[in-house]
Protein backbone atom coordinates (compact mmCIF):
# COMPACT_ATOMS: atom_id res chain seq x y z
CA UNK A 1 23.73 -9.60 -4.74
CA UNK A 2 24.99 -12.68 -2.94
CA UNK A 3 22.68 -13.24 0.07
CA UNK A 4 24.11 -13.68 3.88
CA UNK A 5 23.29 -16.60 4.94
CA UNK A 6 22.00 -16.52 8.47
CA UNK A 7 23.78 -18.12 11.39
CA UNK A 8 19.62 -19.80 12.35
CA UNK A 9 16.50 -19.97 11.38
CA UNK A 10 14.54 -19.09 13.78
CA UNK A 11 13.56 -15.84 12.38
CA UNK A 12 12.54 -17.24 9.13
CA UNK A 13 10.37 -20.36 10.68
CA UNK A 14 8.39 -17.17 11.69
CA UNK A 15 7.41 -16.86 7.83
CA UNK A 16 4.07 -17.97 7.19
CA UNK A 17 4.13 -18.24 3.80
CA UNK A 18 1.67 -20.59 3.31
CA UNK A 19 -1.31 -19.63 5.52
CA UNK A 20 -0.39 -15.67 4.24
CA UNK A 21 -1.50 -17.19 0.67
CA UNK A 22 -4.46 -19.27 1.96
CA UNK A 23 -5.61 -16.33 3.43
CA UNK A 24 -6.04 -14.53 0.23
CA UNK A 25 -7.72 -17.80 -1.19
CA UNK A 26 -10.51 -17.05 1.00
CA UNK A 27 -10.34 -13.74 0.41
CA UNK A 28 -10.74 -14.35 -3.70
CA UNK A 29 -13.08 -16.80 -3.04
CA UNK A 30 -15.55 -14.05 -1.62
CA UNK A 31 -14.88 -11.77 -4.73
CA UNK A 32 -15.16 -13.83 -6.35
CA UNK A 33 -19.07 -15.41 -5.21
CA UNK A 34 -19.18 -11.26 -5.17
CA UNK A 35 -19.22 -11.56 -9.23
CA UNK A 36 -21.92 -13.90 -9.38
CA UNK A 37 -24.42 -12.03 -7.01
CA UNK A 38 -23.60 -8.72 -9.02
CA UNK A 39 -24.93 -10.71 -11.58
CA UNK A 40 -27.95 -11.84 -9.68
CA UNK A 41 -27.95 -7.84 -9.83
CA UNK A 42 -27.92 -7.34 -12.84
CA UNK A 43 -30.91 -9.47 -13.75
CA UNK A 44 -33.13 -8.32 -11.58
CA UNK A 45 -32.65 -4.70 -12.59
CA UNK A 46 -33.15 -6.07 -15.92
CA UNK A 47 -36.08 -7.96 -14.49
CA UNK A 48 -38.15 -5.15 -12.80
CA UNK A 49 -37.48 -2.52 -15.59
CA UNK A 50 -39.15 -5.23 -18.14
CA UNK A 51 -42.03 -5.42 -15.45
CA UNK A 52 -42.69 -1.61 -15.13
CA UNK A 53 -42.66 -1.96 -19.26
CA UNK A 54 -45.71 -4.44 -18.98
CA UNK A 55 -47.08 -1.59 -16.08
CA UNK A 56 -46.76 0.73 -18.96
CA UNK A 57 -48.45 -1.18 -21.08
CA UNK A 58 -51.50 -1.92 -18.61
CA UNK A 59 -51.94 1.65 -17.56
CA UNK A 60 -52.13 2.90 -21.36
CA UNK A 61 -54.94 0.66 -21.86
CA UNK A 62 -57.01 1.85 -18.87
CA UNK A 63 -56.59 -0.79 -16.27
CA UNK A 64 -55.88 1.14 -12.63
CA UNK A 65 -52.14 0.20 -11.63
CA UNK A 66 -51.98 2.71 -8.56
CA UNK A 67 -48.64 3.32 -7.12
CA UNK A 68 -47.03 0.23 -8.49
CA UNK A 69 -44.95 2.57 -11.03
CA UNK A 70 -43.71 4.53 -8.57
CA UNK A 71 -42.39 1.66 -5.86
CA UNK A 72 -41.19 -0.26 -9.18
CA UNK A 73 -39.10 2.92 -10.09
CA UNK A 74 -37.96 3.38 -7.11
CA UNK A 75 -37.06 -0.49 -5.92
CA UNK A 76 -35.32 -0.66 -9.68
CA UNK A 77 -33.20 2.73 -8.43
CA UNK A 78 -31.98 1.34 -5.53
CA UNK A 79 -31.06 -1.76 -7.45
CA UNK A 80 -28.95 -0.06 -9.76
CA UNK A 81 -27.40 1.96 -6.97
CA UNK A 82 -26.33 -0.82 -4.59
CA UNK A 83 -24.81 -2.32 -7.87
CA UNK A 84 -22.92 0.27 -9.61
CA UNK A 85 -21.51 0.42 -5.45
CA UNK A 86 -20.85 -3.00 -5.44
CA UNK A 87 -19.04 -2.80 -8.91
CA UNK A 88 -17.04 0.06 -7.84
CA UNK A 89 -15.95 -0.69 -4.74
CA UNK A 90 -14.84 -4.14 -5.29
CA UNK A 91 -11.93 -2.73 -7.00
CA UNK A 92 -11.40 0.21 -4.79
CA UNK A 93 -11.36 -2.77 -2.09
CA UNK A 94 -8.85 -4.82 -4.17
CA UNK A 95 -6.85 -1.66 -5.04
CA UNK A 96 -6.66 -0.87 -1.03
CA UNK A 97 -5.83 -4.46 -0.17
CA UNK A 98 -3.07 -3.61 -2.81
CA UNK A 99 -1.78 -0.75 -1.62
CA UNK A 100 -1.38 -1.67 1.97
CA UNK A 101 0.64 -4.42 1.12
CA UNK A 102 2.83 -2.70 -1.22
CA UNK A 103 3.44 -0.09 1.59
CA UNK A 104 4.48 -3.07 4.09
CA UNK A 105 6.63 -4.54 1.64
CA UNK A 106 8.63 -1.17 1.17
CA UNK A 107 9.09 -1.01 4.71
CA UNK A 108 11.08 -4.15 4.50
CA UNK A 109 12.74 -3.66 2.43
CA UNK A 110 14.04 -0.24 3.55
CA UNK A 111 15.12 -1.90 6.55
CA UNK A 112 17.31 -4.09 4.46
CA UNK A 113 18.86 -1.99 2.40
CA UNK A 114 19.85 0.05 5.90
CA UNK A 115 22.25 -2.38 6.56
CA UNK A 116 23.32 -4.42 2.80
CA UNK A 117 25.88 -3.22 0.90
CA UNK A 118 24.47 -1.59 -2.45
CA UNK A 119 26.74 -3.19 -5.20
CA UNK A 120 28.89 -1.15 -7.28
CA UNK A 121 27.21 0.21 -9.93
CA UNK A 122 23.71 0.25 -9.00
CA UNK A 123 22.37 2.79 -6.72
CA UNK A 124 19.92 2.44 -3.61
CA UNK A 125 16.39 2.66 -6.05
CA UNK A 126 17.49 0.57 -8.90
CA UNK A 127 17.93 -1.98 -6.24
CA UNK A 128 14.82 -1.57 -4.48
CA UNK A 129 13.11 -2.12 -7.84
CA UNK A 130 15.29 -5.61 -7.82
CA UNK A 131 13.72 -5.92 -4.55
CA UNK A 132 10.16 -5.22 -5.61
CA UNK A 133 10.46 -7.96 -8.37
CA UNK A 134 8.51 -6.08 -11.27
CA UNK A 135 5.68 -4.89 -9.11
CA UNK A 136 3.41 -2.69 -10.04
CA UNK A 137 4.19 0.46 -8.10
CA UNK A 138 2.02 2.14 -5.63
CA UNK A 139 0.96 4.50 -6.58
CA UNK A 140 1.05 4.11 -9.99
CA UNK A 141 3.16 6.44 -11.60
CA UNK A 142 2.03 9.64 -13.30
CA UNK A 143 2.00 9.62 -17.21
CA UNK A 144 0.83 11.81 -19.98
CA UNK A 145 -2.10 11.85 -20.80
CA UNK A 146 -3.21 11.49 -24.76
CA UNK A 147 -6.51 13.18 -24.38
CA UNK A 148 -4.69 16.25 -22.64
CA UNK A 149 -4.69 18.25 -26.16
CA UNK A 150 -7.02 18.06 -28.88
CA UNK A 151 -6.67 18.63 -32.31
CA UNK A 152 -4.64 21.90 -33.09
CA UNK A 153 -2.86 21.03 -29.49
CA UNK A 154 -5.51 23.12 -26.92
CA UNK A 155 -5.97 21.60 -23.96
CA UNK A 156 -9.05 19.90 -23.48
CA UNK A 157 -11.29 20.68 -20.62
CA UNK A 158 -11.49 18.89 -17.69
CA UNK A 159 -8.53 16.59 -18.53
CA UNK A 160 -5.38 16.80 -16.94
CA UNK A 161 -1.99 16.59 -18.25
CA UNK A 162 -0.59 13.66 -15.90
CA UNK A 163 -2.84 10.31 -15.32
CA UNK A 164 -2.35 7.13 -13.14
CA UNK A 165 -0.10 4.81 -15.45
CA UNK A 166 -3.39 2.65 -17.17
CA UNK A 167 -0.98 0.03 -17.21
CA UNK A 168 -0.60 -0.21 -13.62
CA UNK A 169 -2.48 -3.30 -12.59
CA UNK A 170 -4.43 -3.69 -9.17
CA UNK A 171 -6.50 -6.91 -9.32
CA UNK A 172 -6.19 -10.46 -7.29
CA UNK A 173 -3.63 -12.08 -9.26
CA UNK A 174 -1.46 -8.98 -8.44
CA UNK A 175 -2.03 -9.38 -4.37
CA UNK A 176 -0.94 -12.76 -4.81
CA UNK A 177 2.63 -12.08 -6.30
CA UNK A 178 2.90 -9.14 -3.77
CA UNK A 179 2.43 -11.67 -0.89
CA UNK A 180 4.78 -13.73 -2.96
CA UNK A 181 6.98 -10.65 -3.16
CA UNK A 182 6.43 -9.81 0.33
CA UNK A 183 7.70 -12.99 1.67
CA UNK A 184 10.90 -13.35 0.07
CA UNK A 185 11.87 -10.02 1.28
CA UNK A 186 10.99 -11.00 4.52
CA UNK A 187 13.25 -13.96 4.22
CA UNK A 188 15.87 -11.67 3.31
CA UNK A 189 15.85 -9.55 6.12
CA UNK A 190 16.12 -12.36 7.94
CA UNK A 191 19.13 -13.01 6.55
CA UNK A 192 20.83 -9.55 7.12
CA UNK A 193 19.58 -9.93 10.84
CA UNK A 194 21.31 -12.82 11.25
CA UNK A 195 24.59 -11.23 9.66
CA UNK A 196 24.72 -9.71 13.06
CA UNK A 197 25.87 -12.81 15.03
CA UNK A 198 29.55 -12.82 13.43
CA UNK A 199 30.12 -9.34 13.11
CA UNK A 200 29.49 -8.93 16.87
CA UNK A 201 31.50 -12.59 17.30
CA UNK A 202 34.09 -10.99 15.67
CA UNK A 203 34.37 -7.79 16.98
CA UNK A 204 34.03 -9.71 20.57
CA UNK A 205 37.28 -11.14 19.59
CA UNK A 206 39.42 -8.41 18.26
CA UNK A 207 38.56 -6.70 22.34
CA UNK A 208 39.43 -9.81 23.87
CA UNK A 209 42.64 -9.13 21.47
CA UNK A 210 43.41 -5.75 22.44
CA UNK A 211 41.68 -3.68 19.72
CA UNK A 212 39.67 -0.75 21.39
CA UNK A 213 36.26 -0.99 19.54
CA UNK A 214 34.98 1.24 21.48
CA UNK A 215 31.30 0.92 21.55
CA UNK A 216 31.39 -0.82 18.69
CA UNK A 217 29.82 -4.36 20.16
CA UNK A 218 26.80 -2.23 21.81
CA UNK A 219 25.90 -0.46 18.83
CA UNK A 220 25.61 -3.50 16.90
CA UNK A 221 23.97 -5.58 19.36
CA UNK A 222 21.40 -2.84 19.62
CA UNK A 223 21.12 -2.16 16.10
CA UNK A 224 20.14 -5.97 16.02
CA UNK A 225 17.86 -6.28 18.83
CA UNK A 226 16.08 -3.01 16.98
CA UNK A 227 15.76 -4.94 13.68
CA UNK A 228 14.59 -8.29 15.40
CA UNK A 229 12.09 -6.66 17.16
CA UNK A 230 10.46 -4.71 13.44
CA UNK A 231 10.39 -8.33 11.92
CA UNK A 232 8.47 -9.84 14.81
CA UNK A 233 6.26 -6.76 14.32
CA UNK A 234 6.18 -7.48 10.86
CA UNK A 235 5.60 -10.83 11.16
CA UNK A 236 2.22 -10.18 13.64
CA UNK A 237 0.88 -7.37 11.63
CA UNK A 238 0.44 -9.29 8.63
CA UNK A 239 -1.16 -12.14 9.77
CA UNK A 240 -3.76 -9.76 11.44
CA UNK A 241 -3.70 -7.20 8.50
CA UNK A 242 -4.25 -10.29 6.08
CA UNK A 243 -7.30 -11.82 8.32
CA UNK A 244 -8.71 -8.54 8.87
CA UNK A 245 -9.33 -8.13 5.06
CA UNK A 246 -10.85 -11.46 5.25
CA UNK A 247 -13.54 -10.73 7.51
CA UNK A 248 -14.48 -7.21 5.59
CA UNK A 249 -14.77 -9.13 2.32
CA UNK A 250 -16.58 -11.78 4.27
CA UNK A 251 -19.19 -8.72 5.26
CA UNK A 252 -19.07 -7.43 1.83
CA UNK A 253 -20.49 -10.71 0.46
CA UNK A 254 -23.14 -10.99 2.75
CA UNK A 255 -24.46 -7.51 1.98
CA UNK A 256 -24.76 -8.16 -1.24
CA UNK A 257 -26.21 -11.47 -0.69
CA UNK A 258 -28.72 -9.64 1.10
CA UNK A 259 -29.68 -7.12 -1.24
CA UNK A 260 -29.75 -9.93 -4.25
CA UNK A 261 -32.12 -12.12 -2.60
CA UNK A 262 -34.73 -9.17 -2.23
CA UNK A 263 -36.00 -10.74 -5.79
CA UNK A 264 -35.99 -14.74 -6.36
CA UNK A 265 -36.99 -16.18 -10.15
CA UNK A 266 -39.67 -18.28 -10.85
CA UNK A 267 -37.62 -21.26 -10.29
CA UNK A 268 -36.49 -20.13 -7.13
CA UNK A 269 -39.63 -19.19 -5.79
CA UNK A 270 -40.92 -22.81 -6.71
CA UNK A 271 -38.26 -24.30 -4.54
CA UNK A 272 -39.30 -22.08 -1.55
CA UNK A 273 -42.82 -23.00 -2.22
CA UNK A 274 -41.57 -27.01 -2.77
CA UNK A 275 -40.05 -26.48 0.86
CA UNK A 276 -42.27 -24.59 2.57
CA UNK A 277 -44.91 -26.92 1.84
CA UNK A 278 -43.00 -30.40 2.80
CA UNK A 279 -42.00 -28.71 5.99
CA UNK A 280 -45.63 -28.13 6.67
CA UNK A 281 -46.54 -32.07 5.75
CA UNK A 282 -43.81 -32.77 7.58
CA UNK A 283 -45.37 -30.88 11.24
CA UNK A 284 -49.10 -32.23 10.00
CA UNK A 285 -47.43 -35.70 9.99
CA UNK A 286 -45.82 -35.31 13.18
CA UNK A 287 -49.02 -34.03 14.80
């Protein structure tokens, strides 16, 4: 489709392409340090159930352990439940994040296609798809499933006949070429919206002419003024839809920072130790 070239740019100096993408470099960022304390996780549920083994041990040669298994069993539950959350709702984070992006895109882009002309040849979807650049759709599209029927063709129990396309991907790396995505469509609305400017020229001068338009110059006028005023919206509620999602993975790494610290290794505990005592030398020398 040859793209209308708009008659400024003010609406597309609105763009923010590149804060939109450092954005979500903060964002990953905090997934990412996410990974590393789920592995903190990890190890110290690893950690504690090797420690209630060596309880075990003690107990079944006499010596008194008291309640020890039972806070031990129940601090290495907890563990594993704030992890297998962690784990699970990073990606239903990621998958949201996804989603709500994806919907704001098609929004755009329907309010392009209201007003381009749809080639000959294609029709109204198979352009949108153009528009979407390869994007994984959301949501993903419903597929058959290969576990639906076992061998002699039954179907199996508690599987259903349609899944979620596997294939569909939600993940970072995704987010970013939405944003990418995103962007360019927002660039191209721009574009149409400034189309505006010499059809209403135009018809301006076929009145002055003689032709009876009609209401012709209002409707368009209008129809532009309506369109400028959804890309300004546009423009405002992704910048604060973006930074919003910041600060929640910005809580989300804290919490877990929180709960990972609740057990330090031996190294770690030295340091604390190392500090605690120069801070005290430190207040005895002072004194």
């Amino acid at each position: 489709m040859t793209a209308i070239k708009p008659t400024d740019s003010s609406l597309r100096d609105k763009i923010e392409a590149d804060l939109y993408n450092d954005i979500l470099n903060e964002i990953n960022s905090k997934y990412a340090e996410m990974d590393k304390f789920i592995g903190n996780l990890d190890s110290d549920i690893e950690s504690v159930s090797d420690f209630i083994k060596e309880v075990l041990v003690d107990q079944s040669q006499g010596y008194d352990v008291g309640t020890s298994l039972d806070t031990l069993t129940f601090q290495k539950d907890s563990l594993v439940i704030d992890n297998d959350f962690f784990k699970h709702m990073k990606q239903v984070y990621i998958k949201k994040l996804y989603g709500d992006l994806y919907k704001y895109c098609d929004g755009i882009i329907e309010n392009a296609l209201s007003i381009e002309e749809i080639p000959q040849g294609y029709t109204r979807e198979q352009i949108k798809v153009r528009k979407f650049r390869n994007m994984s759709p959301f949501p993903a599209k419903m597929v058959s499933n290969p576990n639906f029927l076992d061998m002699e063709g039954n179907p199996v129990e508690g599987q259903d006949e349609l899944i979620p396309d596997p294939n569909s991907k939600y993940d970072m790396n995704e987010v970013f070429a939405l944003i990418n995505c995103t962007t360019s469509n927002l660039r191209e609305l721009a574009e149409d919206i400034g189309s505006f400017d010499n059809k209403i020229g135009r018809a301006k001068e076929r009145e002055e002419r003689g032709f009876s338009v009609g209401n012709l110059i209002m409707n368009l006028d209008s129809q532009k003024q309506k369109l400028t005023l959804e890309f300004a919206s546009y423009i405002i509620r992704l910048k604060k839809f973006l930074n919003q999602n910041k600060n929640f993975s910005t809580r989300c790494l804290n919490r877990i920072k929180m709960i990972s610290n609740e057990i330090v290794t031996t190294e770690e505990l030295e340091q604390q130790n190392d500090a605690s005592a120069q801070d005290n030398s430190t207040q005895d020398n002072s004194t």
